[in-house]
Protein backbone atom coordinates (compact mmCIF):
# COMPACT_ATOMS: atom_id res chain seq x y z
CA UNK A 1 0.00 0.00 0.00
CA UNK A 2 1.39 3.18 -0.73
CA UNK A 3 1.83 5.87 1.80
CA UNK A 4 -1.12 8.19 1.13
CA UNK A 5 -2.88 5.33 1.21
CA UNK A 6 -1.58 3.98 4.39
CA UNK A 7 -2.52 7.91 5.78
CA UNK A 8 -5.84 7.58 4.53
CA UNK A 9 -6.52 4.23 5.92
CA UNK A 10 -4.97 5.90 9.55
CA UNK A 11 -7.03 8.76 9.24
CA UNK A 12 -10.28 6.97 8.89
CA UNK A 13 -9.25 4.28 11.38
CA UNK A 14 -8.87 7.43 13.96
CA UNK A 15 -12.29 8.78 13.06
CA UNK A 16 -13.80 5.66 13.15
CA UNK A 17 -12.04 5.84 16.77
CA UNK A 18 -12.99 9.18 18.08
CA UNK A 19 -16.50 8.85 16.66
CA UNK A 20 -17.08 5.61 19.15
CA UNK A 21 -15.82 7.58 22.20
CA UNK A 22 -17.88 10.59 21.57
CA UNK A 23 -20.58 7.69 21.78
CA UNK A 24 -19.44 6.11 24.39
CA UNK A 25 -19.32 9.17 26.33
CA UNK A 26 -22.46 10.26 25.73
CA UNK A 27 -24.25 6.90 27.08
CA UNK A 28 -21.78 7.44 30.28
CA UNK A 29 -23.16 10.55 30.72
CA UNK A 30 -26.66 9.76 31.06
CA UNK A 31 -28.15 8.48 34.33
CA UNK A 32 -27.48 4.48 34.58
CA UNK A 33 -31.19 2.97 34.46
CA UNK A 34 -32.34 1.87 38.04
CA UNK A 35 -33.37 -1.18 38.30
CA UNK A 36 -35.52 -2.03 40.92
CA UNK A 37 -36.67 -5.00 42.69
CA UNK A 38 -39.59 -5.07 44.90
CA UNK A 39 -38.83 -8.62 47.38
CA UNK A 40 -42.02 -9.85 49.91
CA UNK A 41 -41.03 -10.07 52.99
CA UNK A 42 -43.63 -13.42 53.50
CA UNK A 43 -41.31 -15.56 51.73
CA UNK A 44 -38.36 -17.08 53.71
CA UNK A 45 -36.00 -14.28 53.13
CA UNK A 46 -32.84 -16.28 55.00
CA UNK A 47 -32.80 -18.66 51.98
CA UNK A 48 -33.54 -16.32 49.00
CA UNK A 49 -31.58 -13.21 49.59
CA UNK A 50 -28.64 -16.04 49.36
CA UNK A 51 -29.87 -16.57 45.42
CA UNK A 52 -30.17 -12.88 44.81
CA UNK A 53 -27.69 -11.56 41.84
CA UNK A 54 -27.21 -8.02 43.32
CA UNK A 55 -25.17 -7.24 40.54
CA UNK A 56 -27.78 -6.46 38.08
CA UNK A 57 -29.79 -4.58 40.75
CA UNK A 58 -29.64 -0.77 41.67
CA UNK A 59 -32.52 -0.71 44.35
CA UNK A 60 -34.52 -2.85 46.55
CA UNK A 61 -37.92 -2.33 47.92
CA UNK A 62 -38.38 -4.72 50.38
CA UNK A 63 -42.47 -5.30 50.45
CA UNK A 64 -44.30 -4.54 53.06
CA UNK A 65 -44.82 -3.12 56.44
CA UNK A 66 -47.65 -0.97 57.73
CA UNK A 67 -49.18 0.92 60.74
CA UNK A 68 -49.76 -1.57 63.51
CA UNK A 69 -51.59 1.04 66.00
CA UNK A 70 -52.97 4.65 65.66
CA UNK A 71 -50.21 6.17 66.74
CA UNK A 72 -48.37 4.93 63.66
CA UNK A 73 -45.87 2.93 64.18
CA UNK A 74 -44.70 0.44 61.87
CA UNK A 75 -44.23 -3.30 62.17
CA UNK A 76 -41.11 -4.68 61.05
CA UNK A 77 -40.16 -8.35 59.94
CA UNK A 78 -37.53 -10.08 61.19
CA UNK A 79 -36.67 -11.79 57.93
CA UNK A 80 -35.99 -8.36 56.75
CA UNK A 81 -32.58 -7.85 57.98
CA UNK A 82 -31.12 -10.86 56.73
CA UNK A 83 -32.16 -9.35 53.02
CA UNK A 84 -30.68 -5.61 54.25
CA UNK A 85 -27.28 -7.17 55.29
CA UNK A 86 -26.58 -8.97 52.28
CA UNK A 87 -27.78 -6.12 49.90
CA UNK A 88 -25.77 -3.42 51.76
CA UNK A 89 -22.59 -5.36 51.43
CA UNK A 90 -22.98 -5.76 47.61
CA UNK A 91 -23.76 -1.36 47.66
CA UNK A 92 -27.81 -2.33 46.79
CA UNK A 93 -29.48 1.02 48.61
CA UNK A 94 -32.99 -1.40 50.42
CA UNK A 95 -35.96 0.85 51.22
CA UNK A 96 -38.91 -0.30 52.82
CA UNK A 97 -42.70 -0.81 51.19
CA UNK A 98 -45.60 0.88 53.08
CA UNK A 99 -49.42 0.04 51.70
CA UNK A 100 -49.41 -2.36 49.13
CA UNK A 101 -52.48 -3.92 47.04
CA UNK A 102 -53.47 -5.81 50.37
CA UNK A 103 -53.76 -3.22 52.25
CA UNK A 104 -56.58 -1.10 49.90
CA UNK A 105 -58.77 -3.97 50.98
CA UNK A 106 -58.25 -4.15 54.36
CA UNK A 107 -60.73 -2.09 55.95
CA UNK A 108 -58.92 -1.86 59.22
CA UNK A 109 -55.67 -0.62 57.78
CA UNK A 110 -57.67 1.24 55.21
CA UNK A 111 -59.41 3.37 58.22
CA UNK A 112 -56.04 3.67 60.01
CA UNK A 113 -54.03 4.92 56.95
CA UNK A 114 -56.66 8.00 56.64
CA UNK A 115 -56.82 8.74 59.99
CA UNK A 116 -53.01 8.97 60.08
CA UNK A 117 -52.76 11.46 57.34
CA UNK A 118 -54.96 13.54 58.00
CA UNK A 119 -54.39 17.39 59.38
CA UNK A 120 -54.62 16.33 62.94
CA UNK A 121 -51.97 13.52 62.83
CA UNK A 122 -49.74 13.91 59.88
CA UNK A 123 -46.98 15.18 61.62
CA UNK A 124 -46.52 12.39 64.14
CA UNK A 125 -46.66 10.03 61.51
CA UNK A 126 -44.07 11.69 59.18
CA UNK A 127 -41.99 11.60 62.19
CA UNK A 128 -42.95 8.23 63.06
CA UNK A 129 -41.85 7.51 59.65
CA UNK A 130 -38.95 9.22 59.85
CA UNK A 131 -37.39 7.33 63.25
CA UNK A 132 -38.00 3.77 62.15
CA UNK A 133 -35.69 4.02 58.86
CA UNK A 134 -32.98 5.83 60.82
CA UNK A 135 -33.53 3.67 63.26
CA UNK A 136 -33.45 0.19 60.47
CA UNK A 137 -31.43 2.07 58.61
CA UNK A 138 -32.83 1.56 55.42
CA UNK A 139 -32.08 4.02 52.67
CA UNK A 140 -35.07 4.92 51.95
CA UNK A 141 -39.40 4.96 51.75
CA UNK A 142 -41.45 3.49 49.26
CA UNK A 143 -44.95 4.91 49.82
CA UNK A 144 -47.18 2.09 47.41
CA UNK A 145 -50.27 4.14 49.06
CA UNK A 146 -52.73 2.55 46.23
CA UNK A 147 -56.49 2.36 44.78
CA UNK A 148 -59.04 3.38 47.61
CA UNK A 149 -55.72 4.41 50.12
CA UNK A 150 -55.39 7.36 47.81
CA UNK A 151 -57.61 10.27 49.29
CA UNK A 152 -57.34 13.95 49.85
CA UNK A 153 -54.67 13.96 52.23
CA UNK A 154 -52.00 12.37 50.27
CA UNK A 155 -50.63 15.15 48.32
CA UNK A 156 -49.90 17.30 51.49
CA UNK A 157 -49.00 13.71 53.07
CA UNK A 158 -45.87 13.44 50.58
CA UNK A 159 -45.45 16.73 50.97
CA UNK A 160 -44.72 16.87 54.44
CA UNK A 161 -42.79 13.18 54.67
CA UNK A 162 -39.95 14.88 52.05
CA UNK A 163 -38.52 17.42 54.91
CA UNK A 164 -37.25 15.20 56.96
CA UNK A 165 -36.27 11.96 54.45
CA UNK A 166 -34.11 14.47 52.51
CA UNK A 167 -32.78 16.34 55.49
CA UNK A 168 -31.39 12.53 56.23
CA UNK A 169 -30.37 11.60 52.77
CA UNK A 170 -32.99 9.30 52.48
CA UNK A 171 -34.94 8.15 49.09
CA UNK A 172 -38.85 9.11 48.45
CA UNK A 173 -39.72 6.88 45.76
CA UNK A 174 -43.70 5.26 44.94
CA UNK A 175 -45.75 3.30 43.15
CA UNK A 176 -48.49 4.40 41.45
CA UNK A 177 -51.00 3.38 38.93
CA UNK A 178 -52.64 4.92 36.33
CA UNK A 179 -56.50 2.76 37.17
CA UNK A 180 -56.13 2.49 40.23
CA UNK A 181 -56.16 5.15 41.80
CA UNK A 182 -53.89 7.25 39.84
CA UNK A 183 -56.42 10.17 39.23
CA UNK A 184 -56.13 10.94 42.75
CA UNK A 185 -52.77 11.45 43.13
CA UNK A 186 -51.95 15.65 42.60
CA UNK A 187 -49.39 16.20 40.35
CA UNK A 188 -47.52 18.34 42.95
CA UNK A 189 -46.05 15.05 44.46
CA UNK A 190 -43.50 14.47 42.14
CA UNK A 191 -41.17 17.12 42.71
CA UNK A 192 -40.69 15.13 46.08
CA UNK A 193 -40.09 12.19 44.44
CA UNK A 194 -36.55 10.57 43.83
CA UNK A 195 -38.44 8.19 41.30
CA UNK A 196 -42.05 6.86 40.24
CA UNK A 197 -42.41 2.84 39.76
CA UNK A 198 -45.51 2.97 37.48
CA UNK A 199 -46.91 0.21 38.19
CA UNK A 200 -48.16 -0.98 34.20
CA UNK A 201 -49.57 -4.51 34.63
CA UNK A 202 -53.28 -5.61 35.95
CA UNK A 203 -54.59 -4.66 32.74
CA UNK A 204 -57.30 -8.07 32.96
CA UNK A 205 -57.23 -10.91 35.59
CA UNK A 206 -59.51 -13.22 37.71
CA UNK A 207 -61.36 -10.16 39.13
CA UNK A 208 -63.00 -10.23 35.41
CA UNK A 209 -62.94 -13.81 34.26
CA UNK A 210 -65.15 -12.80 31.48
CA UNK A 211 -62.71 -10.89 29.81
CA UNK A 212 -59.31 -13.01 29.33
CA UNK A 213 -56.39 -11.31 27.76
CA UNK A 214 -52.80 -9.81 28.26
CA UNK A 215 -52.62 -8.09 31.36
CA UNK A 216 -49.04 -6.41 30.55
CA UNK A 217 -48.84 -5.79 27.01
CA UNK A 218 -45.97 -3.60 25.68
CA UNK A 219 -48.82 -0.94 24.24
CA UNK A 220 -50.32 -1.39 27.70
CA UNK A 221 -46.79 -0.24 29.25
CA UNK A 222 -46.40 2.68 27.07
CA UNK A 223 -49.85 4.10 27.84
CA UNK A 224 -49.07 4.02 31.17
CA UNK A 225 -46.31 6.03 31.18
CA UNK A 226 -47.78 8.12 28.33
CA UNK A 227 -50.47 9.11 31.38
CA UNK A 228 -48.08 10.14 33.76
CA UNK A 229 -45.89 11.76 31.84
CA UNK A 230 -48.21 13.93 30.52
CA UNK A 231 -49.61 14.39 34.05
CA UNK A 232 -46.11 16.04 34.98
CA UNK A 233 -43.64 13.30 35.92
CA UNK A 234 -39.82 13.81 34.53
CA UNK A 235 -38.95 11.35 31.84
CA UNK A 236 -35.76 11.07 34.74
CA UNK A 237 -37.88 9.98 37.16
CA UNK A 238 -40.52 7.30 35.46
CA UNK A 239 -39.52 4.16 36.18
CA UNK A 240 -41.08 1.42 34.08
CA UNK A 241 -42.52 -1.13 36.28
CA UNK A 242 -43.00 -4.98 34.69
CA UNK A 243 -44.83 -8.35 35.89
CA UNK A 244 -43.02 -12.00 36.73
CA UNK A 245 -46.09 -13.45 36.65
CA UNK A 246 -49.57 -13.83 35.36
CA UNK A 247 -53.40 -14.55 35.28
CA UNK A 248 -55.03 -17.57 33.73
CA UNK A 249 -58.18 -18.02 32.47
CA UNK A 250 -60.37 -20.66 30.92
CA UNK A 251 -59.21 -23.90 32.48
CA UNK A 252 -56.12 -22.28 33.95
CA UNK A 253 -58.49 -19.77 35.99
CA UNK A 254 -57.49 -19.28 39.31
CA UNK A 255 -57.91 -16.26 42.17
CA UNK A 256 -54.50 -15.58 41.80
CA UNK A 257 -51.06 -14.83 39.76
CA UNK A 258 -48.83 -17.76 38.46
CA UNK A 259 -45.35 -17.06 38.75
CA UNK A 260 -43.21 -16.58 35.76
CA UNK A 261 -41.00 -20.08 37.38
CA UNK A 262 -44.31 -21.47 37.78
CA UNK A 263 -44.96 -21.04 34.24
CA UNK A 264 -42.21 -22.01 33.22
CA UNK A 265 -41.59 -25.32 35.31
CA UNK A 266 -44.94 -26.67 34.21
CA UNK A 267 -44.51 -25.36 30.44
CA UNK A 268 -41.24 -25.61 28.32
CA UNK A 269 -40.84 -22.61 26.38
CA UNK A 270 -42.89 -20.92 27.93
CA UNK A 271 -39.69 -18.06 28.33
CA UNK A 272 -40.29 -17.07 24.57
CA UNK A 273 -43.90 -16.46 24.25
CA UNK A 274 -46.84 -14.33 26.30
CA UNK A 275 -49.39 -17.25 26.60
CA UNK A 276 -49.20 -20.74 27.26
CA UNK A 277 -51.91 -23.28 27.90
CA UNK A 278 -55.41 -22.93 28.12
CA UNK A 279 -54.33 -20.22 28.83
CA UNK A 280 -51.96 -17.66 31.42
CA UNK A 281 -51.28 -14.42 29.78
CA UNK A 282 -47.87 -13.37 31.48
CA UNK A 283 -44.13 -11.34 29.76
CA UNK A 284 -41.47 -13.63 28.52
CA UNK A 285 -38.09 -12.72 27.24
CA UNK A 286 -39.29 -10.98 24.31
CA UNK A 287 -41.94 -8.33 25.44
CA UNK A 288 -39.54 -7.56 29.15
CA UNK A 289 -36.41 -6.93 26.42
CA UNK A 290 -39.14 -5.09 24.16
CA UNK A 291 -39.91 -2.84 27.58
CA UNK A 292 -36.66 -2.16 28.36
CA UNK A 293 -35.39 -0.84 24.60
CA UNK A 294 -38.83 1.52 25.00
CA UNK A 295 -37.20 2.97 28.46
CA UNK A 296 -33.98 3.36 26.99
CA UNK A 297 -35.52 5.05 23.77
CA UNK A 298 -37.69 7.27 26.06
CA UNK A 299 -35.24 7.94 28.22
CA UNK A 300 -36.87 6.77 31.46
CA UNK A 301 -35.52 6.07 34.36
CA UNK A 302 -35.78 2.80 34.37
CA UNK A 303 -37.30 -0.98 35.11
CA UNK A 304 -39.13 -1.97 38.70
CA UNK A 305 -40.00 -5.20 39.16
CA UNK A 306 -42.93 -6.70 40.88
CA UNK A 307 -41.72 -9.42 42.00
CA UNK A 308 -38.13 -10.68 41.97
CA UNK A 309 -39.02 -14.07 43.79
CA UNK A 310 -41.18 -15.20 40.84
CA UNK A 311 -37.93 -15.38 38.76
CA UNK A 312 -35.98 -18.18 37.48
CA UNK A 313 -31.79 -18.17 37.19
CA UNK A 314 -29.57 -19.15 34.18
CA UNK A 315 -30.89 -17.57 30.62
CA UNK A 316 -34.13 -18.13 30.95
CA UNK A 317 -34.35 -15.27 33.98
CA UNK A 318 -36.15 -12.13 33.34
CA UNK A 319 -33.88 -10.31 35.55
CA UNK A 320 -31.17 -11.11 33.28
CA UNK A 321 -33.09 -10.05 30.40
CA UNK A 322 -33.64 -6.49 31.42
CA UNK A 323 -29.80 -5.59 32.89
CA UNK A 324 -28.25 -7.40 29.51
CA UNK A 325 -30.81 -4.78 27.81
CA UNK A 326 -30.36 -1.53 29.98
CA UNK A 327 -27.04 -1.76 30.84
CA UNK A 328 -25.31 -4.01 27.95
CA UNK A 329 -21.69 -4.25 28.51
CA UNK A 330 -19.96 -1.85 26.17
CA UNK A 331 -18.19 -2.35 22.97
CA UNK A 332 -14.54 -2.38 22.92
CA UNK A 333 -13.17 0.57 21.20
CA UNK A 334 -11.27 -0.62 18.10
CA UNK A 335 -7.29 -1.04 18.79
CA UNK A 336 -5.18 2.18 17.06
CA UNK A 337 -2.53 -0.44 16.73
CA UNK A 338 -4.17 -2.76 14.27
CA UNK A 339 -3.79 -0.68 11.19
């Protein structure tokens, strides 16, 4: 080759070069996408937070605990410190859950959640609030306040529970959902926010056996998240939220979910497909990879996870799935040397 032609072939070689580190650059300089695992605290927590791969994990909601008098203090699990220990050595920040689904439909704890935010005793619950995760030291609070829990007093509720949490350096993250309940939350709650895990699944299940279907379908998703961002939420702070399990119907009906290993244990293949039998409607690989390129093209903040104990390991795991899609491992820049 002669030597202009060598120059050229340098010349390009070095564009080629510095074009791939401008990109490079620019995907280091966005936020990393959270991902975030909610974990129920029901489930012997010894054993599984021993399986957990905290590697592909940025955050960990540990699900749930709730007001056990009306003075508002919380209850706390035992199991949950076994989960805390192990997460905090691997740098996983672990907040804790308050509300949850359950707790909508408990009367009781329905009644007690009102009465504690209202005008009258707000305060002492914020700072009820406030002393148990100092005192658990857990990173942060995950207010999954849901459905009929929603009333007047929440906006002024999250309003008041930011002083202190970020006077502390603690995280004020939710879930919400766009049917349920999701009208009643005021838009002023997200500046208080650190992030929003919109909770996109439940589209169909047992509750209307007459109408079988997806309950999580990728359009499904991106409506979601459609409503709250135009509601007000930063693109920064959405966080994509995605089912490991699912709802059957015909002569798979049951009241309840089937778990994504469930699934899979009693139907081979099951990984690469939405249905399966006669019939559960659930994500595989496919539609949780097809979730994750929409975040990244959207620039949200992320994937949640409801739940990560409904997972499988090895390539079939959905976990796996979405950090090998958010955060891919990136390309080697090519070698100035081999020219």
């Amino acid at each position: 080759m002669s030597a202009s032609g060598l120059l050229a072939r340098s010349c390009a070689t070095r564009s080629a070069h510095a074009a791939l580190m401008i990109l490079l650059l620019s995907v280091s300089l966005r936020a990393q996408p959270k991902i975030v695992a909610y974990v129920p605290n029901w489930i012997d927590l010894d054993s599984f937070s021993e399986t957990i791969d905290y590697a592909k994990l940025t955050h960990i909601n540990i699900a749930f605990e709730n007001p056990i008098n009306a003075e508002g203090d919380l209850s706390f699990n035992s199991k949950n410190q076994a989960l805390m220990t192990k997460a905090k050595a691997k740098g996983v920040p672990v907040l804790i859950s308050i509300g949850g689904g359950s707790a909508s439909e408990n009367k009781t704890l329905l009644a007690r959640y009102f009465d504690l935010l209202s005008d009258s005793n707000r305060a002492r619950f914020v700072a009820r609030l406030a002393e148990y995760l100092a005192r658990h030291d857990f990173d942060g609070l995950d207010v999954d306040i849901e459905g009929p829990s929603i009333n007047g007093d929440y906006g002024a509720f999250i309003h008041d529970l930011a002083k202190p949490l970020k006077a502390h350096g603690k995280l004020l993250t939710a879930a919400l959902s766009q049917g349920y309940g999701g009208g009643k939350v005021p838009s002023s709650v997200f500046e208080h926010f650190d992030f929003v895990n919109i909770m996109a699944y439940d589209g169909a299940g047992y509750w209307n056996p007459h109408s079988p279907g997806q309950h999580s379908s990728l359009a499904f998703a991106t409506n979601n998240v459609a409503y709250w961002l135009h509601r007000g939420l930063p693109r920064s702070k959405a966080v994509l939220g995605v089912p490991f399990y699912g709802y059957g119907f015909g002569e798979a009906f049951r009241k309840g979910t089937y778990s994504y290993s469930t699934i899979l244990a009693t139907h081979p293949g099951a990984e690469n497909a939405d249905q399966t039998g006669s019939t559960i409607w659930y994500n595989g690989i496919p539609t949780i990879r097809a979730k994750c390129r929409y975040v990244l093209e959207e620039n949200l903040a992320g994937a949640m996870i409801w739940s990560l104990d409904n997972d499988v390991k090895g390539d079939r795991s959905l976990l796996s799935a979405i950090h090998e899609t958010l955060l891919p491992k990136p390309a080697k820049a090519p070698d100035d040397t081999q020219r």
